[in-house]
C-alpha atoms as a PDB file:
ATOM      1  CA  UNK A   1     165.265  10.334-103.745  1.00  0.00           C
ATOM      2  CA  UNK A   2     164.971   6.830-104.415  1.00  0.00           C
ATOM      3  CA  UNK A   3     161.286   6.070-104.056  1.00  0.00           C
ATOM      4  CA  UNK A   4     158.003   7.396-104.215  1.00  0.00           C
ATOM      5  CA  UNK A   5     155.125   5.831-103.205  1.00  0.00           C
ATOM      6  CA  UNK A   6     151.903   7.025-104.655  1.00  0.00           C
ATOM      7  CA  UNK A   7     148.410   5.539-102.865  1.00  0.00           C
ATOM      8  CA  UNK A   8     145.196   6.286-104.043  1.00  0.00           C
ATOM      9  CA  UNK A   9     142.275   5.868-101.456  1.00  0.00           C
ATOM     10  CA  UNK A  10     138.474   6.505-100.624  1.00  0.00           C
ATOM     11  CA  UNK A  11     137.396   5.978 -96.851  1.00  0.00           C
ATOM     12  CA  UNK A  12     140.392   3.795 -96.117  1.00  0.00           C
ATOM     13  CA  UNK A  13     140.807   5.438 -92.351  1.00  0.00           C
ATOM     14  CA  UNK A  14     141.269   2.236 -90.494  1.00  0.00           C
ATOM     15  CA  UNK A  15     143.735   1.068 -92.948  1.00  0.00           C
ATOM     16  CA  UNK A  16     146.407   3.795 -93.026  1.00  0.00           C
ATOM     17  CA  UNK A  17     148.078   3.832 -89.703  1.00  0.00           C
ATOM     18  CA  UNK A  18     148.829   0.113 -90.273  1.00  0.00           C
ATOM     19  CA  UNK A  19     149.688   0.781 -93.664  1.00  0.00           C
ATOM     20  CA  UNK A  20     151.965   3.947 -92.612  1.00  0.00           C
ATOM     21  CA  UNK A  21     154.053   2.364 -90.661  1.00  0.00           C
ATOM     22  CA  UNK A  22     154.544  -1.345 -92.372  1.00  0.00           C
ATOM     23  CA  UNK A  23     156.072   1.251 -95.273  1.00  0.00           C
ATOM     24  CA  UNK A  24     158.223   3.362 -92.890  1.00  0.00           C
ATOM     25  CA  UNK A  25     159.673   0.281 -91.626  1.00  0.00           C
ATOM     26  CA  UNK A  26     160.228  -1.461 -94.160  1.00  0.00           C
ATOM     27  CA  UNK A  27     161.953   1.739 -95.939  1.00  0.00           C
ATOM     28  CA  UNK A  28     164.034   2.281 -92.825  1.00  0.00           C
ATOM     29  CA  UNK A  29     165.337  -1.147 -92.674  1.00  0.00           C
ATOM     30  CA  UNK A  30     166.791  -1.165 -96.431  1.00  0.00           C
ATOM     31  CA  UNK A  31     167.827   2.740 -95.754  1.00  0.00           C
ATOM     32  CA  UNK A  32     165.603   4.200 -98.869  1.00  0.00           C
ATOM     33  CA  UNK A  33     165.414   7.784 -99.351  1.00  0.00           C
ATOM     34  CA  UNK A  34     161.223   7.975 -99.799  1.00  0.00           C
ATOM     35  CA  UNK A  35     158.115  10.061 -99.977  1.00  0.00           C
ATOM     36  CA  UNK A  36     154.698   8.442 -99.238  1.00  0.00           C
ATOM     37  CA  UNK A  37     152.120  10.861-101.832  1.00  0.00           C
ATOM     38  CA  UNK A  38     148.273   9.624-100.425  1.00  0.00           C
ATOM     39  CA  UNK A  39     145.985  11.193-102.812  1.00  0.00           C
ATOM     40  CA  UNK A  40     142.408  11.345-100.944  1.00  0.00           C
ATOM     41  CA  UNK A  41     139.796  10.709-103.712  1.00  0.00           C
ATOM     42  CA  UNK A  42     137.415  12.477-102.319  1.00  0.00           C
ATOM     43  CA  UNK A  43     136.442  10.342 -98.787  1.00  0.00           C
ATOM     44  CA  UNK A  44     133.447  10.754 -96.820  1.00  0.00           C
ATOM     45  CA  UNK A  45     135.194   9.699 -93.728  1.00  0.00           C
ATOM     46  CA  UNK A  46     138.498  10.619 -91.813  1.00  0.00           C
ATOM     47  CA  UNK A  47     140.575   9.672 -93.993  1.00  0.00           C
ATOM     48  CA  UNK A  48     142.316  12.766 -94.862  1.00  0.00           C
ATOM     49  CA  UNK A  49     142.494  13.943 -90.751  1.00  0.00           C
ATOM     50  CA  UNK A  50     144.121  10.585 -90.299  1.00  0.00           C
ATOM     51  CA  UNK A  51     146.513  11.014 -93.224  1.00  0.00           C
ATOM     52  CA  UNK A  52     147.108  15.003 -91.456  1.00  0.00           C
ATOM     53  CA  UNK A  53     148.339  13.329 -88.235  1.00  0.00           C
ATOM     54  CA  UNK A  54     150.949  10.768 -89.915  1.00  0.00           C
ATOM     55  CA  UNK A  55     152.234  13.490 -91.692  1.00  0.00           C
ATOM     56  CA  UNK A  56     153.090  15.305 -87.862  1.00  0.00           C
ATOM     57  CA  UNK A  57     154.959  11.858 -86.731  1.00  0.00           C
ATOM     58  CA  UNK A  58     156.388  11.541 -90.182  1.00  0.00           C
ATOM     59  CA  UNK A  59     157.581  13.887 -92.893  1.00  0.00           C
ATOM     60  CA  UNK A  60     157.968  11.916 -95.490  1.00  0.00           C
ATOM     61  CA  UNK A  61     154.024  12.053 -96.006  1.00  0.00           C
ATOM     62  CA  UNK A  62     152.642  13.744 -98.260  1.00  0.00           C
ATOM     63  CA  UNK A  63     149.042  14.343 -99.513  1.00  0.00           C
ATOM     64  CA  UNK A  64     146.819  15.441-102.024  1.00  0.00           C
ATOM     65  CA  UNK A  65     142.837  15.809-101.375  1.00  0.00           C
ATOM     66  CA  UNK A  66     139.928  16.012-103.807  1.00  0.00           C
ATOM     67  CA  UNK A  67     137.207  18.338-103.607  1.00  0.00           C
ATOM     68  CA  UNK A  68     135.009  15.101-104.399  1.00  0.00           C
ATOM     69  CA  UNK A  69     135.594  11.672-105.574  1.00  0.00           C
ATOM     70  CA  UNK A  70     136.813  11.675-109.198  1.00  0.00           C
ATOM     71  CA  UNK A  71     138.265   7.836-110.170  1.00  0.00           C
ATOM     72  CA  UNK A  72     141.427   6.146-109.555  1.00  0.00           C
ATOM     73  CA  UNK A  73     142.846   7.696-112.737  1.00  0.00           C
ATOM     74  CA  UNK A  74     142.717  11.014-111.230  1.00  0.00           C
ATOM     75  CA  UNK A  75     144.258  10.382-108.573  1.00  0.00           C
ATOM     76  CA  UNK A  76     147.078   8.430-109.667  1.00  0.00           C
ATOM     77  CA  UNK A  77     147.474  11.373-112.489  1.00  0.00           C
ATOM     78  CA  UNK A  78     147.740  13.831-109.752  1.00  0.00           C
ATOM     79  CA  UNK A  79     150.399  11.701-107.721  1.00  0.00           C
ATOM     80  CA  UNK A  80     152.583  11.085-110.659  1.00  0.00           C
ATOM     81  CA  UNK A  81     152.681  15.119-111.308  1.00  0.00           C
ATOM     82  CA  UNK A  82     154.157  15.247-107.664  1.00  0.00           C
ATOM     83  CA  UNK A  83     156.034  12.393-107.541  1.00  0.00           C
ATOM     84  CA  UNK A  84     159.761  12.893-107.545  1.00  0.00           C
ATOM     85  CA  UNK A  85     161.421   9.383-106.834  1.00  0.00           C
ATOM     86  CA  UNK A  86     163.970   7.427-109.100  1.00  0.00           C
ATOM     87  CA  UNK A  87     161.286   4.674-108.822  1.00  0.00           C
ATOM     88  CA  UNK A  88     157.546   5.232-108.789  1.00  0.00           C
ATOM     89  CA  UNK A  89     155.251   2.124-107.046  1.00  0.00           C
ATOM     90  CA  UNK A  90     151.986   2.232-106.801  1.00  0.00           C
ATOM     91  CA  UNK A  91     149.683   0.691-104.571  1.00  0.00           C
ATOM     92  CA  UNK A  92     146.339   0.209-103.120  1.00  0.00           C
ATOM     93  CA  UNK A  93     145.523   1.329 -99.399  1.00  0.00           C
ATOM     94  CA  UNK A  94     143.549  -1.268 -98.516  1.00  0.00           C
ATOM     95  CA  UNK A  95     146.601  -3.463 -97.131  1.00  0.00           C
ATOM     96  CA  UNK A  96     146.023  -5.776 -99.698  1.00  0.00           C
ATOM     97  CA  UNK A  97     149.020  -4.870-101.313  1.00  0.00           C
ATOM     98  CA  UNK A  98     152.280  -5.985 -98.886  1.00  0.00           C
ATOM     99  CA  UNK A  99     154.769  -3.570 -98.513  1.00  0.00           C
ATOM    100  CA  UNK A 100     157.226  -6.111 -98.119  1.00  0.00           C
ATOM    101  CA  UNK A 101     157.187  -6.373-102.197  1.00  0.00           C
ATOM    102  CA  UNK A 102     158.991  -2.790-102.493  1.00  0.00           C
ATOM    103  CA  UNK A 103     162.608  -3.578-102.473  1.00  0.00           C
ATOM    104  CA  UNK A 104     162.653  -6.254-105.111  1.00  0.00           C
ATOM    105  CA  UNK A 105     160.152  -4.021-107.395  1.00  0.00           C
ATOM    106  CA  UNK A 106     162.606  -1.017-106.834  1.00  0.00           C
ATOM    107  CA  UNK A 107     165.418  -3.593-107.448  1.00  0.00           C
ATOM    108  CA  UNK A 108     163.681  -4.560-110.815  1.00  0.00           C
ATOM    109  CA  UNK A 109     163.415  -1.311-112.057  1.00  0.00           C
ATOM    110  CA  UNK A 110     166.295   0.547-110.607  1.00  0.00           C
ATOM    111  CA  UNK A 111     169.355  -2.051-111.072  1.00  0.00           C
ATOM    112  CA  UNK A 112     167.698  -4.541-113.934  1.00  0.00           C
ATOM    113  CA  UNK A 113     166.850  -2.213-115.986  1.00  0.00           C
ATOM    114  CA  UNK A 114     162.912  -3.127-116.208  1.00  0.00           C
ATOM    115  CA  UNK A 115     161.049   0.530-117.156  1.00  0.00           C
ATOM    116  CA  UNK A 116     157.885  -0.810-115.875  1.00  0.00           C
ATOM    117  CA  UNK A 117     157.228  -4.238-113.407  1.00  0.00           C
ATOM    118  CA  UNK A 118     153.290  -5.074-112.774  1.00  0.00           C
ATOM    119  CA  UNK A 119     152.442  -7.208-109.793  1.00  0.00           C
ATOM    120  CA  UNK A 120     150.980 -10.265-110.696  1.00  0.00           C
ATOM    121  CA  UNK A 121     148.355 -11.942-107.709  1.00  0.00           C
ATOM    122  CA  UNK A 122     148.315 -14.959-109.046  1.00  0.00           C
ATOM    123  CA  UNK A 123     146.610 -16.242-105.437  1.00  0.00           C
ATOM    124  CA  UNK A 124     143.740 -14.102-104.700  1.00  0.00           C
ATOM    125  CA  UNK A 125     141.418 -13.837-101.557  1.00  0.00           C
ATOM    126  CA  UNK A 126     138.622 -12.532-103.493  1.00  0.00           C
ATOM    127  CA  UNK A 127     135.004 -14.100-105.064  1.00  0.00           C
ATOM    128  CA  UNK A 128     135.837 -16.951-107.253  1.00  0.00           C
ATOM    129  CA  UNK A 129     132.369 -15.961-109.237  1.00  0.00           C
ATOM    130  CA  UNK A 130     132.334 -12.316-109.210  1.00  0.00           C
ATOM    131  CA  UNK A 131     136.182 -11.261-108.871  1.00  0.00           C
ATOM    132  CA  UNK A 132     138.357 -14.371-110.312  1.00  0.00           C
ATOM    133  CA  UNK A 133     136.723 -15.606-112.789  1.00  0.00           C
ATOM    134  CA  UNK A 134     135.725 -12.239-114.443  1.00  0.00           C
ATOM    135  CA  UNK A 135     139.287 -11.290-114.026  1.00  0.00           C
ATOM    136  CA  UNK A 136     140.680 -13.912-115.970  1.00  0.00           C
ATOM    137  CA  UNK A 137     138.887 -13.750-118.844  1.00  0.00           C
ATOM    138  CA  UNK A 138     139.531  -9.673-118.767  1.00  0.00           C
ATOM    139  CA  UNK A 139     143.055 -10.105-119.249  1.00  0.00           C
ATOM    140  CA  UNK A 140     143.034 -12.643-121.591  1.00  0.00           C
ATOM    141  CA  UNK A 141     141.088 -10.220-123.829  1.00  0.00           C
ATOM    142  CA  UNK A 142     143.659  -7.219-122.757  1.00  0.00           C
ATOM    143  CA  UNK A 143     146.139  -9.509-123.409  1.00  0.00           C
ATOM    144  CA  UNK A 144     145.217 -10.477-126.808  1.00  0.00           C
ATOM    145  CA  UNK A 145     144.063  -7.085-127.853  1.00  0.00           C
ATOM    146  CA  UNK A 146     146.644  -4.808-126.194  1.00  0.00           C
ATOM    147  CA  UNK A 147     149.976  -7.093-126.987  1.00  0.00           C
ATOM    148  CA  UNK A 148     150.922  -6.483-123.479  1.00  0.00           C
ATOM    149  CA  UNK A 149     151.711 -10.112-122.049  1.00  0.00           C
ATOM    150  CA  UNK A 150     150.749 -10.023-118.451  1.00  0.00           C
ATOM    151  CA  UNK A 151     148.924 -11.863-116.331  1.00  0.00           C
ATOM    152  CA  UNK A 152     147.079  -9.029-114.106  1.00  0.00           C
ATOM    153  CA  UNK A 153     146.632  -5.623-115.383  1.00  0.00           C
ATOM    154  CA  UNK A 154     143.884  -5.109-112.621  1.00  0.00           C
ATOM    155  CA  UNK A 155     146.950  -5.487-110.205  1.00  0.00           C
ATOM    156  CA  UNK A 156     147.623  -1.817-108.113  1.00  0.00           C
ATOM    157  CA  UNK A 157     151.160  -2.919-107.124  1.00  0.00           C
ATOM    158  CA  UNK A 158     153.423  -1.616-109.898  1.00  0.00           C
ATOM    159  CA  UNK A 159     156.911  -0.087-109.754  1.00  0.00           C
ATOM    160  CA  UNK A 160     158.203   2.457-112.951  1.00  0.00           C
ATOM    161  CA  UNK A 161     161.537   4.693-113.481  1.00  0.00           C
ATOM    162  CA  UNK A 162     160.257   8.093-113.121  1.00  0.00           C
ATOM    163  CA  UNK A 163     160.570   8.779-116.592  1.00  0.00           C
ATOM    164  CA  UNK A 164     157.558   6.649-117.488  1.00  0.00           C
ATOM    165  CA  UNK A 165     155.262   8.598-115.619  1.00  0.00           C
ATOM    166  CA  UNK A 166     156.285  11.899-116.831  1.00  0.00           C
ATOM    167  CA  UNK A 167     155.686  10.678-120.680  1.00  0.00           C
ATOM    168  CA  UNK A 168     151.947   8.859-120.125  1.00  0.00           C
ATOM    169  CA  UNK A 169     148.430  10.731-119.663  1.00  0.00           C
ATOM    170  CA  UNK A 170     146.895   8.360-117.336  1.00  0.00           C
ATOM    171  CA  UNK A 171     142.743  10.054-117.904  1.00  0.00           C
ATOM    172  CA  UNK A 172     139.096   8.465-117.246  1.00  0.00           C
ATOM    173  CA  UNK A 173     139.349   5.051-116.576  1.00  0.00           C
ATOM    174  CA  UNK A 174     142.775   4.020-118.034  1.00  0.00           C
ATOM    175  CA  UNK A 175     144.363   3.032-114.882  1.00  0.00           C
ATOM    176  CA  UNK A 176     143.844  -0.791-115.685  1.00  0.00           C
ATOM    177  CA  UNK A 177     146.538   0.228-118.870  1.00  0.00           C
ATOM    178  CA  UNK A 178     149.056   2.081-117.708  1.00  0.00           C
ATOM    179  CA  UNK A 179     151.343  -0.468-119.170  1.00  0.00           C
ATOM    180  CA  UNK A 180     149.536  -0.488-122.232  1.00  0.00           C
ATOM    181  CA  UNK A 181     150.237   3.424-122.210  1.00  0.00           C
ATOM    182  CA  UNK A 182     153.062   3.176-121.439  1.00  0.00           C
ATOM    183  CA  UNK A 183     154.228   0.285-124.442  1.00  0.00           C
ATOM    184  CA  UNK A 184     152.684   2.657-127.086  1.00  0.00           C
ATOM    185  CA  UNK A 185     154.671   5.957-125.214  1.00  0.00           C
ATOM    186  CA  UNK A 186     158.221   3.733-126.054  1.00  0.00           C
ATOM    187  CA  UNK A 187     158.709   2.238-123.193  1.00  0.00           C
ATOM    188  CA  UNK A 188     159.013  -1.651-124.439  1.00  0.00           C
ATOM    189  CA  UNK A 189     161.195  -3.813-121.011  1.00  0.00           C
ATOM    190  CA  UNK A 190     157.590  -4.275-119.652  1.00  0.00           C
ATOM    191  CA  UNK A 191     157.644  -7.345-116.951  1.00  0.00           C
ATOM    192  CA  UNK A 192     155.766  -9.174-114.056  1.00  0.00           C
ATOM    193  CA  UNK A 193     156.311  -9.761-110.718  1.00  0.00           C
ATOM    194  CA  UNK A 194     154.126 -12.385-108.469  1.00  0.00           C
ATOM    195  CA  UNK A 195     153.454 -10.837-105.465  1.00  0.00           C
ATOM    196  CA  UNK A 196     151.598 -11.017-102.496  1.00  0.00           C
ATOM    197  CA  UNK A 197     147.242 -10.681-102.385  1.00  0.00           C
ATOM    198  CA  UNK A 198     145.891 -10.497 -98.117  1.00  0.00           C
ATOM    199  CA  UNK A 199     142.447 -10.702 -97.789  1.00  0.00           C
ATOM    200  CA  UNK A 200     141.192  -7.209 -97.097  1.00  0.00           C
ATOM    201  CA  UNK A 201     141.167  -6.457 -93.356  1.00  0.00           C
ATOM    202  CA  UNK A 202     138.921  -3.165 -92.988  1.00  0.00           C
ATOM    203  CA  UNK A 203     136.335  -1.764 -94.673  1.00  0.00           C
ATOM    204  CA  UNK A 204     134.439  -3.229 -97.665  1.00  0.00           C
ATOM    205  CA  UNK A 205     135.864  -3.208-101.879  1.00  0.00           C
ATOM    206  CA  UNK A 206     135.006   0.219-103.726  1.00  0.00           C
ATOM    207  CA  UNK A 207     134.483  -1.729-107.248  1.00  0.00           C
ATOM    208  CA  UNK A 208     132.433  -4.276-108.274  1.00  0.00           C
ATOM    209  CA  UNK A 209     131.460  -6.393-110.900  1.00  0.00           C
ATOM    210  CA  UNK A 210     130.426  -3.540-113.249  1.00  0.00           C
ATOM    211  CA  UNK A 211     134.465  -2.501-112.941  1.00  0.00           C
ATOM    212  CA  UNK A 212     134.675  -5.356-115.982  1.00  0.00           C
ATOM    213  CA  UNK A 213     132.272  -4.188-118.268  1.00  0.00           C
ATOM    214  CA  UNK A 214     133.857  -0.591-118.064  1.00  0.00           C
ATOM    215  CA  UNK A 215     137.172  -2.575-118.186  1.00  0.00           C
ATOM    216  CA  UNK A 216     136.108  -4.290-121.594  1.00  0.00           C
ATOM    217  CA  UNK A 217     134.615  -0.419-122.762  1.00  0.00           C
ATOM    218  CA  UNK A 218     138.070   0.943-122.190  1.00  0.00           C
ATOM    219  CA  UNK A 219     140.214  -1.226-123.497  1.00  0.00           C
ATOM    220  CA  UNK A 220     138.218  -0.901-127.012  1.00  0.00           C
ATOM    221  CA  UNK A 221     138.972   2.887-126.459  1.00  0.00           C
ATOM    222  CA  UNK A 222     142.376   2.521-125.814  1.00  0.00           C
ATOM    223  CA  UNK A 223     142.769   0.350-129.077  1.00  0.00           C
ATOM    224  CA  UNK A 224     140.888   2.835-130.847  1.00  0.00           C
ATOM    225  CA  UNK A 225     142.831   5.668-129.414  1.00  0.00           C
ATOM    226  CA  UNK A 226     146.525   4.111-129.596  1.00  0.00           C
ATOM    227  CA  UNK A 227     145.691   2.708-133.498  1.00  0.00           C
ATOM    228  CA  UNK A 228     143.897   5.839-134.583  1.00  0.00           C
ATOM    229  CA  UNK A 229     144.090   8.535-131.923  1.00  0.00           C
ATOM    230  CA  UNK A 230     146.213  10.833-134.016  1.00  0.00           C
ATOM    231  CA  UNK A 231     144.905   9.974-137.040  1.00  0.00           C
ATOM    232  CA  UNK A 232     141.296   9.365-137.158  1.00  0.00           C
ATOM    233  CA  UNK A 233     140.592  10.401-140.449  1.00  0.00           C
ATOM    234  CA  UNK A 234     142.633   7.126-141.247  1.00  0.00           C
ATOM    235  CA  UNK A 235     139.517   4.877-139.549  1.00  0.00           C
ATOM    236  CA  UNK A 236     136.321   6.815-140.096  1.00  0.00           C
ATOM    237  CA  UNK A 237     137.721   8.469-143.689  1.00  0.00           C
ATOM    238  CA  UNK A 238     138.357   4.911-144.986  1.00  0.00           C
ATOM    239  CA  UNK A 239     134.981   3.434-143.806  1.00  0.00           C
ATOM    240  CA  UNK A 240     132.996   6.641-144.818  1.00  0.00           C
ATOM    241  CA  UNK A 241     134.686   6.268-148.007  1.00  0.00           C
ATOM    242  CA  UNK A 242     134.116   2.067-148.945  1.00  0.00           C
ATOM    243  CA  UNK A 243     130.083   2.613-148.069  1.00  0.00           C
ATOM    244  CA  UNK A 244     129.847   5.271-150.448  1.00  0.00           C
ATOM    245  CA  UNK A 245     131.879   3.843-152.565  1.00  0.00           C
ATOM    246  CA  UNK A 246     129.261   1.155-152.338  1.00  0.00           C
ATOM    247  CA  UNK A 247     125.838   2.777-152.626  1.00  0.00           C
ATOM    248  CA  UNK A 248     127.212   4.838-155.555  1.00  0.00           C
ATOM    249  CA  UNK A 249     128.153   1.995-157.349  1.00  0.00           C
ATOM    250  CA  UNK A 250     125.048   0.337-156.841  1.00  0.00           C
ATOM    251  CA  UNK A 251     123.032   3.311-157.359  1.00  0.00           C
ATOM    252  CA  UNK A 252     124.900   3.674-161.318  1.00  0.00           C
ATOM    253  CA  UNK A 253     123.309   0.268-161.495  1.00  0.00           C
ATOM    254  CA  UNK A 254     120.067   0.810-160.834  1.00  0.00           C
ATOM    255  CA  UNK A 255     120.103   4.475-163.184  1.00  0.00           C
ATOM    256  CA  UNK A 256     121.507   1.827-165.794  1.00  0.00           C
ATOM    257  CA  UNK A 257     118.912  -0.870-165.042  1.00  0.00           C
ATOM    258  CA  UNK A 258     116.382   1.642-165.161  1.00  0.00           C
ATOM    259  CA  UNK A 259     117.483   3.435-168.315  1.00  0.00           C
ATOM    260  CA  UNK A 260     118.784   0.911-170.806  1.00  0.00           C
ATOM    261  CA  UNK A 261     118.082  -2.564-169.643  1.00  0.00           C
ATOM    262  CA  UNK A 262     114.591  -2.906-168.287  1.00  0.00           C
ATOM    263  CA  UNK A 263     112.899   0.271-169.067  1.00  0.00           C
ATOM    264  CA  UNK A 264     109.117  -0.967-168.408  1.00  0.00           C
ATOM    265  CA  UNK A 265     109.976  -2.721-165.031  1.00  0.00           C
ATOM    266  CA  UNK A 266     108.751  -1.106-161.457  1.00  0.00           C
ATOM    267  CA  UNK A 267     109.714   2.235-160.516  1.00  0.00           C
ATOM    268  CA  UNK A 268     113.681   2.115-158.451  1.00  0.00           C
ATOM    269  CA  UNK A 269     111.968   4.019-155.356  1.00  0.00           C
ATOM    270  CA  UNK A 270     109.876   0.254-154.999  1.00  0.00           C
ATOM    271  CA  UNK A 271     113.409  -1.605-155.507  1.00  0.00           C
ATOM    272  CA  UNK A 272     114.751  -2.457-151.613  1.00  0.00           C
ATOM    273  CA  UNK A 273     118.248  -2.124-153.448  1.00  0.00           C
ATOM    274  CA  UNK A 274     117.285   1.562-153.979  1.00  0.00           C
ATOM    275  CA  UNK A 275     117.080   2.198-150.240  1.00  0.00           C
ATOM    276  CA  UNK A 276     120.046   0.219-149.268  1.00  0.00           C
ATOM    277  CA  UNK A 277     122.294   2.512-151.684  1.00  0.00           C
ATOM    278  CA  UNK A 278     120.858   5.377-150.416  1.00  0.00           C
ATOM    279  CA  UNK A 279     121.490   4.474-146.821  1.00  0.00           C
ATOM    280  CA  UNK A 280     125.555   3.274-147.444  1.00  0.00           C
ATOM    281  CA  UNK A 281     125.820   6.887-148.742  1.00  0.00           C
ATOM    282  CA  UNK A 282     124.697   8.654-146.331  1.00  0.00           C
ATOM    283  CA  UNK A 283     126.457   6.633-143.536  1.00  0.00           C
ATOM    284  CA  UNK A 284     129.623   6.906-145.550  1.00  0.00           C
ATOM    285  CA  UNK A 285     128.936  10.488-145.888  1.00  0.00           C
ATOM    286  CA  UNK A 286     128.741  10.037-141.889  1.00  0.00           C
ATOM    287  CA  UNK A 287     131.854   8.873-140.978  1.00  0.00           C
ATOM    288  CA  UNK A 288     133.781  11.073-143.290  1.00  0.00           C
ATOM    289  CA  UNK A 289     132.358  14.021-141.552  1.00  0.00           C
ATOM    290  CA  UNK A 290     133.500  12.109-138.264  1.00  0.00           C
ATOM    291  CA  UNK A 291     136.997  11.810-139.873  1.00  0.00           C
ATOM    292  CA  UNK A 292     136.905  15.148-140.263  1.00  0.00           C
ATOM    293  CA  UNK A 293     135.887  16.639-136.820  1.00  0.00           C
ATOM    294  CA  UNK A 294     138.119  14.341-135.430  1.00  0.00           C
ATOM    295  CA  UNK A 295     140.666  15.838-136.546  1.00  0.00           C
ATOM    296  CA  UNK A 296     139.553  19.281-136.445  1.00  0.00           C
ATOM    297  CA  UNK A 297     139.064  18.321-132.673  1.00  0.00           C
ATOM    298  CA  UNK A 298     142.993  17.162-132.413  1.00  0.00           C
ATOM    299  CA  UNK A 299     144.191  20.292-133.818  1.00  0.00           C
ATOM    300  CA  UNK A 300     142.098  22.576-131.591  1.00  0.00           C
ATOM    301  CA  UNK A 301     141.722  20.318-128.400  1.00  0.00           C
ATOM    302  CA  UNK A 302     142.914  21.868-125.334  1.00  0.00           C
ATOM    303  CA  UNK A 303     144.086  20.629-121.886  1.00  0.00           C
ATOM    304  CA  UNK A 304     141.040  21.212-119.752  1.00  0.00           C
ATOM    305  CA  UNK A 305     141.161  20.384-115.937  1.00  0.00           C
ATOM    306  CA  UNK A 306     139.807  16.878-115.062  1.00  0.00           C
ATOM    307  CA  UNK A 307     140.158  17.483-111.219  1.00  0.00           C
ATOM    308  CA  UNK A 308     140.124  19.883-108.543  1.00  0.00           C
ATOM    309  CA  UNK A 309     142.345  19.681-104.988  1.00  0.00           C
ATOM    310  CA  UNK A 310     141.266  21.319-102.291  1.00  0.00           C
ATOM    311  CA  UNK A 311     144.224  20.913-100.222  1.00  0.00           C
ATOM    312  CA  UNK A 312     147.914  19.834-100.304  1.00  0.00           C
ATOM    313  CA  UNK A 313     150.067  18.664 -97.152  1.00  0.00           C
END
């Protein structure tokens, strides 16, 4: 097979017959073997019924639905498990994602040799205030934090050989890094692709401006997690053990200040360095211990379920 398309979606109804067939015709026309893998995150409205009739007129639908809405992650998690193309695209079911961009991505990846190509919207149709701008200066921080050079990692539109998705975890709200995840997995021919952004023609956007903040929380975690996540001991054991290292030090100092040097002077308990060598210790102490669960917590973690289907067509 040469591509599968995996689509996320929550109360996109309107949206799918439109989107349905701009794929099946542009597939037909370049003669692509394909599957089309909607993964209902958990809709409210008829989204799934509507996604159970295209699937009668067209069998190269197939879908996944959730019990109840669980995140974007989730979903594209449980459409990469099923997905069985040479190529793997991604993209948002909103129709503000064209279609029309799959046969160079799948030409990218499939003949150039790319392992992963992100879309890059460099025009957008969104708020300048609450959508551009915020988006800009998100992924100039990924970009300096992650070493990941693109331009849009908010984009949905993204093609990758079918080997990339098999090797990432894609979990909580990590969607925004799947190239980031997929860098640190060994996958390194990373590039960009300008494409398309419509304005949105149904419905309203399922994310707002609070999508950034979480944005900026993740990509701290995924720092964290692809600098220290199999070795936390190496962070927390090295912090724990500089501030005790610290109040011990100072706390010989005051015993020797005390002792030898000026015996008659106020009691160490009244000394304010007294309580800030007390308190290093016991934070060191602290993060040691968090070394240590941490990786207690590695070696006995197991893979619990993070979503549950109620149905597959």
């Amino acid at each position: 097979m040469n591509i599968s398309l995996v689509i996320p979606l929550l109360n996109e109804q309107e949206s799918l017959p439109e989107l349905s067939n701009w794929i099946e015709k542009v597939m037909t026309s370049h003669n692509f073997s394909y599957e089309i893998l909607f993964i209902d995150d958990g809709s409210t409205d008829a989204s799934w019924q509507t996604i159970l009739d295209l699937q009668k007129t067209n069998s190269n639908i197939k879908g996944i639905k959730f019990l109840r809405n669980y995140g974007k992650s989730q979903a594209l998690h449980a459409g990469f498990a099923k997905a069985n193309g040479a190529v793997v695209i991604t993209m948002d079911a909103d129709l503000q994602d064209s279609p029309d961009e799959i046969p160079e991505l799948y030409d990218l990846v499939q003949n150039q040799g790319f392992d992963l190509i992100s879309g890059w919207k460099k025009k957008r149709y969104d708020s300048v205030v609450f959508k551009n701008i915020p988006s800009k200066l998100f992924n100039w921080a990924a970009r300096r934090i992650s070493g990941v050079k693109l331009n849009d990692f908010n984009c949905g539109l993204k093609a990758y050989k079918n080997i990339v998705i098999k090797n990432i975890e894609v979990s909580g709200e990590m969607h925004r890094y799947i190239p980031v995840l997929a860098k640190n997995a060994g996958f390194s021919k990373i590039g960009e692709k300008v494409v398309i952004h419509q304005a949105r023609k149904y419905g309203t956007s399922k994310f707002g401006i609070e999508r950034f903040v979480n944005g900026f929380l993740d990509l701290i975690t995924i720092w964290f997690i692809s600098k220290f996540g199999k070795r936390p001991m190496h962070f927390f054991g090295l912090l724990g053990s500089l501030m005790f290292f610290i109040g011990f030090v100072l706390t010989i100092y005051l015993g020797i200040d005390k002792l030898f040097i000026h015996k008659t002077a106020r009691l160490i308990t009244n000394r304010p360095e007294f309580y800030i060598a007390l308190t290093t210790m016991i934070i060191g102490t602290q993060l040691f211990l968090a070394g240590f669960l941490g990786e207690i917590i590695l070696r006995t973690k197991s893979n619990e379920e993070r979503y549950k289907i109620s149905e597959i067509v």
